[in-house]
C-alpha atoms as a PDB file:
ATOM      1  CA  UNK A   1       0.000   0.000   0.000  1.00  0.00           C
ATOM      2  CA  UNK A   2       1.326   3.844  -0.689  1.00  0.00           C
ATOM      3  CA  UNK A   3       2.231   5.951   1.590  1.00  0.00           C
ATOM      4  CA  UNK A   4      -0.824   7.567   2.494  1.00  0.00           C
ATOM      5  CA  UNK A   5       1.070  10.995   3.482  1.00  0.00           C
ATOM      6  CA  UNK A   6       3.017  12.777   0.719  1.00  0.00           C
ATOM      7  CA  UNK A   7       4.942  16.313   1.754  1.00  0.00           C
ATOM      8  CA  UNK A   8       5.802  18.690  -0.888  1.00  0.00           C
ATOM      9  CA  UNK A   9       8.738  20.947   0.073  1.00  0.00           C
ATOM     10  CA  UNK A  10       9.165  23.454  -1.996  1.00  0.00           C
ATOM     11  CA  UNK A  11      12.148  25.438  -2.482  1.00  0.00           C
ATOM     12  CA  UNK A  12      13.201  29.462  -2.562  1.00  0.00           C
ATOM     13  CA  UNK A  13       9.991  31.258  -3.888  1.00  0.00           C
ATOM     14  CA  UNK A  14       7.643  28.350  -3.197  1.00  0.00           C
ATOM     15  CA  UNK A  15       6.723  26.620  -6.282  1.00  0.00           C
ATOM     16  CA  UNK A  16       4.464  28.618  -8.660  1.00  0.00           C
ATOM     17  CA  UNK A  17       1.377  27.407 -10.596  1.00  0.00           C
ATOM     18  CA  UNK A  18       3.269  25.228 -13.461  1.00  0.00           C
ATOM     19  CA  UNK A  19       5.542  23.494 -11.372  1.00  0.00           C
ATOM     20  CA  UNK A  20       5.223  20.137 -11.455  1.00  0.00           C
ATOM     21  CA  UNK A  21       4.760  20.156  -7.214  1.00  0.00           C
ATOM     22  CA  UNK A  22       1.823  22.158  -8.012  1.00  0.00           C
ATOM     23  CA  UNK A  23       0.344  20.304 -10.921  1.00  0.00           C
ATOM     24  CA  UNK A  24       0.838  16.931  -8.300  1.00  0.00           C
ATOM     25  CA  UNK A  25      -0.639  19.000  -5.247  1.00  0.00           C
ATOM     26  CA  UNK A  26      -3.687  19.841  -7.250  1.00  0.00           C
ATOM     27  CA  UNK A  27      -4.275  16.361  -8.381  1.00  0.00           C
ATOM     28  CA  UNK A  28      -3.389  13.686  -5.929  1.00  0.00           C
ATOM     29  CA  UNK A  29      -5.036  14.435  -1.997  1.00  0.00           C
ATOM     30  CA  UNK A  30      -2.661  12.269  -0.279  1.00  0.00           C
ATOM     31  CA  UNK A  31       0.203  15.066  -1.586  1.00  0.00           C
ATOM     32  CA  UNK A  32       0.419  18.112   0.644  1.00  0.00           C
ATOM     33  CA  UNK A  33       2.497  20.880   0.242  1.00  0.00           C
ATOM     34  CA  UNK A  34       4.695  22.500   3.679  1.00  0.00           C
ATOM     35  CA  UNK A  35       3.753  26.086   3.708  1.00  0.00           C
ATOM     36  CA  UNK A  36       6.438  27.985   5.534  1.00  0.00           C
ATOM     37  CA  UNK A  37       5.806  31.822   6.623  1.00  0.00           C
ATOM     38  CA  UNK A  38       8.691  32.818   4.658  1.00  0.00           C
ATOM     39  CA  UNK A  39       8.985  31.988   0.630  1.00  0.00           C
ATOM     40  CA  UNK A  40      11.833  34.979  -0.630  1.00  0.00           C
ATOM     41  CA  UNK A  41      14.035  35.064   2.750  1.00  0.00           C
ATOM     42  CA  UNK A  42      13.553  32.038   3.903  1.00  0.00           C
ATOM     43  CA  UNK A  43      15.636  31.074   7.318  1.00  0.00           C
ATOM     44  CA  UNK A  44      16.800  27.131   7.592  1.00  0.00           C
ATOM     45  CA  UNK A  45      15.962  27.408  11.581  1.00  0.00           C
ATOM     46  CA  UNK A  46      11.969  28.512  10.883  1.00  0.00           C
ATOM     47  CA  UNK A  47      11.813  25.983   7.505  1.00  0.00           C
ATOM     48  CA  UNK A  48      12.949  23.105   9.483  1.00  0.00           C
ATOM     49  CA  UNK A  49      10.902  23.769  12.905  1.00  0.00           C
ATOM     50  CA  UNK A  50       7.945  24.255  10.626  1.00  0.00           C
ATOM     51  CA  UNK A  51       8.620  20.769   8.758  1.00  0.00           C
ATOM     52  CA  UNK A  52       9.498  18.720  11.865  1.00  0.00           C
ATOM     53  CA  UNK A  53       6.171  19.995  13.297  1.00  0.00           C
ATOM     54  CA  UNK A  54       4.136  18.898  10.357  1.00  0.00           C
ATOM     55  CA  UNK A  55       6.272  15.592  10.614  1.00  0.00           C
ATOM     56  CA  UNK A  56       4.802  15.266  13.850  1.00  0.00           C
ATOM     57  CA  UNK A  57       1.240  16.307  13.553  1.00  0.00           C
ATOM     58  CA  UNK A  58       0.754  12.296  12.417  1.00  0.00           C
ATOM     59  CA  UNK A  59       2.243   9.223  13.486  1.00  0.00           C
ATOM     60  CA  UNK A  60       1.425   8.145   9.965  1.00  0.00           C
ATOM     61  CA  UNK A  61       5.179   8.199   7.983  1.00  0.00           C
ATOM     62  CA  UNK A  62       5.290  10.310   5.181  1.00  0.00           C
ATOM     63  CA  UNK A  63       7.786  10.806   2.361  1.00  0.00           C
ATOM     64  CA  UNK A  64       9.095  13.813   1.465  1.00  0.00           C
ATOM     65  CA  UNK A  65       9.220  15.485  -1.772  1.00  0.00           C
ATOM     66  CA  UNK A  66      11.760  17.671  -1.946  1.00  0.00           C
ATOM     67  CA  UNK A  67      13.173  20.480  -4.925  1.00  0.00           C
ATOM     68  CA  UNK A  68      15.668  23.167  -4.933  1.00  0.00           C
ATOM     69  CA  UNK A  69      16.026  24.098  -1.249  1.00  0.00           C
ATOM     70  CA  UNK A  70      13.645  21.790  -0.344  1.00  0.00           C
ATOM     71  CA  UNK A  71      16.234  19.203  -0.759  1.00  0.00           C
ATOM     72  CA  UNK A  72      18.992  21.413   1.812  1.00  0.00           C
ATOM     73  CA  UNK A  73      15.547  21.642   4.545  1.00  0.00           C
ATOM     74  CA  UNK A  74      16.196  17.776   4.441  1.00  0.00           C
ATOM     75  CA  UNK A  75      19.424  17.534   5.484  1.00  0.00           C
ATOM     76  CA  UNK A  76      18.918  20.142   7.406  1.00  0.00           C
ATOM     77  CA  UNK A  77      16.019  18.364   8.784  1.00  0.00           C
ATOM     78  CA  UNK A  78      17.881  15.413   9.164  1.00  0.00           C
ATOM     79  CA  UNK A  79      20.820  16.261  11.107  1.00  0.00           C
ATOM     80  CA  UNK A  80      18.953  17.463  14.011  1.00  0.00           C
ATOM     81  CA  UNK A  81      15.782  15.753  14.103  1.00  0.00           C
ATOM     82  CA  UNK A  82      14.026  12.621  13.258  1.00  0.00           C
ATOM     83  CA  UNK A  83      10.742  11.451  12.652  1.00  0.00           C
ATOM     84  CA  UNK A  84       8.239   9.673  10.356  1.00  0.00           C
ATOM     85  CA  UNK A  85      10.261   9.598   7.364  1.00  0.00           C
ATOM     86  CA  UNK A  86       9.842   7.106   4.900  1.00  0.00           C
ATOM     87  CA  UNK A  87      12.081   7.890   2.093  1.00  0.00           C
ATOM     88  CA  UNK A  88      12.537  11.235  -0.618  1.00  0.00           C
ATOM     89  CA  UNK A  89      12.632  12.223  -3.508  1.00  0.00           C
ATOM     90  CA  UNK A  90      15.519  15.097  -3.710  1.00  0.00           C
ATOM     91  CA  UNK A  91      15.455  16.647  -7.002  1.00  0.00           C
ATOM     92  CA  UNK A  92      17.820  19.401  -8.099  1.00  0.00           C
ATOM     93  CA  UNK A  93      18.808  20.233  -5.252  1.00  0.00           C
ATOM     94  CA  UNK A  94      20.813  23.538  -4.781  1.00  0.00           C
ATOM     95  CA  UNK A  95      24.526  23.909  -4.289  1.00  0.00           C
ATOM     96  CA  UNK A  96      24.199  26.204  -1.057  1.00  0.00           C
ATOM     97  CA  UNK A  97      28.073  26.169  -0.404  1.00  0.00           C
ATOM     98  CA  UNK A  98      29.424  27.025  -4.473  1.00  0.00           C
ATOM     99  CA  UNK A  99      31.422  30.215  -4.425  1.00  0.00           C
ATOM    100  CA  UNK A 100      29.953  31.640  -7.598  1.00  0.00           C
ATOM    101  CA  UNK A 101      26.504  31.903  -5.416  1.00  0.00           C
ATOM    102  CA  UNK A 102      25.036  35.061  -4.335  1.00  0.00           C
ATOM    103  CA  UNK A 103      24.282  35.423  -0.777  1.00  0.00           C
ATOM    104  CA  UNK A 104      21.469  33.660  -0.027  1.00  0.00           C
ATOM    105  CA  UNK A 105      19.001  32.554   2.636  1.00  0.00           C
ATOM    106  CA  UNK A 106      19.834  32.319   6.214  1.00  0.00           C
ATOM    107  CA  UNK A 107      21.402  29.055   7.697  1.00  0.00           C
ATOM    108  CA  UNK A 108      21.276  26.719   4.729  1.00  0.00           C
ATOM    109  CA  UNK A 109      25.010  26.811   4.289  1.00  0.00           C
ATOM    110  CA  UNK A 110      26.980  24.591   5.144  1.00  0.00           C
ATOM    111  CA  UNK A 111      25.278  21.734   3.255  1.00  0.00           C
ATOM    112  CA  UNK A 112      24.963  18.623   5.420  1.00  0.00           C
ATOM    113  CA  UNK A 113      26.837  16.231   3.714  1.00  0.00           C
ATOM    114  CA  UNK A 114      25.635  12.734   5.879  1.00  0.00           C
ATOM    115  CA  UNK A 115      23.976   9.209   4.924  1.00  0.00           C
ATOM    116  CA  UNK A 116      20.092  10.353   5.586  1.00  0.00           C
ATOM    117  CA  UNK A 117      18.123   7.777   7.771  1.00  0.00           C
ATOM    118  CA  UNK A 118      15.787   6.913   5.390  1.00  0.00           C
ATOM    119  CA  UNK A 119      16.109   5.735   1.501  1.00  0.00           C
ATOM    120  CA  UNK A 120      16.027   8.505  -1.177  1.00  0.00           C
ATOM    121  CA  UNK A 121      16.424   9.173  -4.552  1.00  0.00           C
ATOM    122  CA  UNK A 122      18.567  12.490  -6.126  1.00  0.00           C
ATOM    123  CA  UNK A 123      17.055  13.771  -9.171  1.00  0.00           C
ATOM    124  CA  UNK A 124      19.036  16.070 -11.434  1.00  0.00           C
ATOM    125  CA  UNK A 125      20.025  17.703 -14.963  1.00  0.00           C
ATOM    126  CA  UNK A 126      23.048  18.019 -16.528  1.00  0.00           C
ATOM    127  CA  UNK A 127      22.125  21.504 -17.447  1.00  0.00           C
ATOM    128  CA  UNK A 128      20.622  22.858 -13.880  1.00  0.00           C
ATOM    129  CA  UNK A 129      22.392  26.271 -12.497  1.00  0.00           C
ATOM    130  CA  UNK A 130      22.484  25.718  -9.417  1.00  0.00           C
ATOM    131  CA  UNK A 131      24.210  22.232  -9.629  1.00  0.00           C
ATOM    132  CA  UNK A 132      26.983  20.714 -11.394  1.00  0.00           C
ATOM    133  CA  UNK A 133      26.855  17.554 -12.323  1.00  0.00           C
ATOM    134  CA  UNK A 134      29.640  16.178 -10.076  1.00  0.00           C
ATOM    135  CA  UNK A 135      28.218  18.327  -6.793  1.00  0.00           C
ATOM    136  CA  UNK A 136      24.976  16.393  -7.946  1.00  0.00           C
ATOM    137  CA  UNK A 137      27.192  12.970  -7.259  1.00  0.00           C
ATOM    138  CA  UNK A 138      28.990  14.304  -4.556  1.00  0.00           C
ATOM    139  CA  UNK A 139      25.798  14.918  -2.572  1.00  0.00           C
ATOM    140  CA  UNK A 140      24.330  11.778  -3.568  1.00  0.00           C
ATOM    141  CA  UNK A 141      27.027   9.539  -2.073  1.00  0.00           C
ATOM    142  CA  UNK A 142      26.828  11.930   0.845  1.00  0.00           C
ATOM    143  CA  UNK A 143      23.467  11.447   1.803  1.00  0.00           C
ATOM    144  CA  UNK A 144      23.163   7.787  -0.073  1.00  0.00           C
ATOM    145  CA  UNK A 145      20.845   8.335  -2.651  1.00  0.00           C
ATOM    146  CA  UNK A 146      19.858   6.511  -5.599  1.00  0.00           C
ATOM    147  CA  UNK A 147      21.028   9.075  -8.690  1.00  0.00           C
ATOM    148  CA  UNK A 148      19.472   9.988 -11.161  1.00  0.00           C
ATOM    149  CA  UNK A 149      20.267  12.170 -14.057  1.00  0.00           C
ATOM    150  CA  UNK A 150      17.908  12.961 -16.127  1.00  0.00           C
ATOM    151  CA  UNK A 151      19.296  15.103 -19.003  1.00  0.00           C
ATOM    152  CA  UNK A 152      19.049  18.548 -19.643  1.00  0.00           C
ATOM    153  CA  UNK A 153      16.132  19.906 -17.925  1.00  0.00           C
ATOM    154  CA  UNK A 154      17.569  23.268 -16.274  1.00  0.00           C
ATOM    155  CA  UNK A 155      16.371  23.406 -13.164  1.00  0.00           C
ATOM    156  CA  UNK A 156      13.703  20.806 -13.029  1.00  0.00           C
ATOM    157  CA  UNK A 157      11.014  23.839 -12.001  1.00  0.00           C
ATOM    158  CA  UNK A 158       9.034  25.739 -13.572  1.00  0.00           C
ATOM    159  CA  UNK A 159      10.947  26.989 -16.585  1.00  0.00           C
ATOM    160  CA  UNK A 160      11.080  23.288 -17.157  1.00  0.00           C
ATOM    161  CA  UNK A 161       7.129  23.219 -18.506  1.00  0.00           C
ATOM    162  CA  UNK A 162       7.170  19.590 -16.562  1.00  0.00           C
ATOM    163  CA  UNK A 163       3.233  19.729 -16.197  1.00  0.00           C
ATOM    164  CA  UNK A 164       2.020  16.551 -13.785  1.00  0.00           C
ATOM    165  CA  UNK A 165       5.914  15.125 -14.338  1.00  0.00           C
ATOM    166  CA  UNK A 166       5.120  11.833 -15.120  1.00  0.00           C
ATOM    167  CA  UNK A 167       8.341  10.700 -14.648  1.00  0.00           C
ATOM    168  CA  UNK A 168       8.722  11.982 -11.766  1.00  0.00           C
ATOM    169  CA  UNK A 169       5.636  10.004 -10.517  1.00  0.00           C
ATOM    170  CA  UNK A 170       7.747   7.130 -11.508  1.00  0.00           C
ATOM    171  CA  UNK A 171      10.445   8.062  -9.838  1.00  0.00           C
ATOM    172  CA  UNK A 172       8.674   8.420  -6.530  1.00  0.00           C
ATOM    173  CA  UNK A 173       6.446   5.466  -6.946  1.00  0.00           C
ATOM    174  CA  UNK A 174       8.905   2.880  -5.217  1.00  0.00           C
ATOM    175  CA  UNK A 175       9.264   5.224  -2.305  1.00  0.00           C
ATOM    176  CA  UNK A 176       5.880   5.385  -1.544  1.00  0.00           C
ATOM    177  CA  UNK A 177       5.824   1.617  -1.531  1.00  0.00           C
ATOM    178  CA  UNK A 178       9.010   1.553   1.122  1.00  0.00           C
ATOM    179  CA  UNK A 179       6.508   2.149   4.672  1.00  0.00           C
ATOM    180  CA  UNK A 180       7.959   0.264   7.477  1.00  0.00           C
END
């Protein structure tokens, strides 16, 4: 049986009304996106407090469906915390420590670079510009996820005109069967 909770954790900016996290939200009720207070200056402490109290608000384990910075609240999450976690789906995540990027949100740097307690899958592009394909590696052995690259597909957002992300689905479908 699927996992019955599904959190969608969007990244800087939330995720706008053709991202793919959207077009899933809308369409499947067992998917349920984290709403944080603050979408453009976003602080890790708040992001993380606000998903380990949605986390607990069930006993029911969820998986986590994370993009951008989404994917940093994780391990973020993760290094202090634990909970009913499942598994995730990390895609294109965000190099929070390269020195070409601007200054940034609050707290997110350092990246955690640890095995997560739970199975996941990274999802990324060869093309994305906020991760290089060998970061992309480097944080999947890190946090020992399954990789996957997909291609060029930028940033895997909305400039990527992914509509319901079928593949995605795909992607994420195993997870949802991993409930322990």
């Amino acid at each position: 049986m699927p996992a019955r909770r599904v959190l969608l954790l969007p990244g800087w900016g939330n995720s706008g009304p053709n991202h793919w996290q959207t077009h899933w939200e809308r369409a499947l009720p067992e998917f349920v996106r984290v709403r944080q207070d603050e979408w453009t200056q976003p602080n890790a402490s708040d992001w993380v407090e606000r998903l380990d109290a949605v986390l607990r608000s069930s006993t029911d384990p969820a998986v986590l469906v994370a993009h951008s910075l989404g994917c940093t609240l994780v391990a973020r999450w993760a290094l202090t915390h634990s909970g009913p976690v499942a598994a995730a789906l990390l895609v294109a995540p965000v190099d929070v420590d390269a020195p070409s990027r601007p200054p940034g949100p609050r707290g997110f740097a350092p990246l955690p670079l640890m095995r997560l307690p739970f199975r996941t899958i990274l999802v990324a592009s060869d093309n994305d510009q906020y991760l290089t394909v060998p970061r992309g590696r480097q944080f999947a052995g890190a946090w020992g996820s399954d990789y996957v690259l997909l291609g060029s597909r930028g940033h895997i957002g909305d400039a990527a005109n992914l509509g319901m992300w079928e593949e995605g689905l795909a992607l994420l479908a195993p997870l949802r069967m991993r409930i322990d």
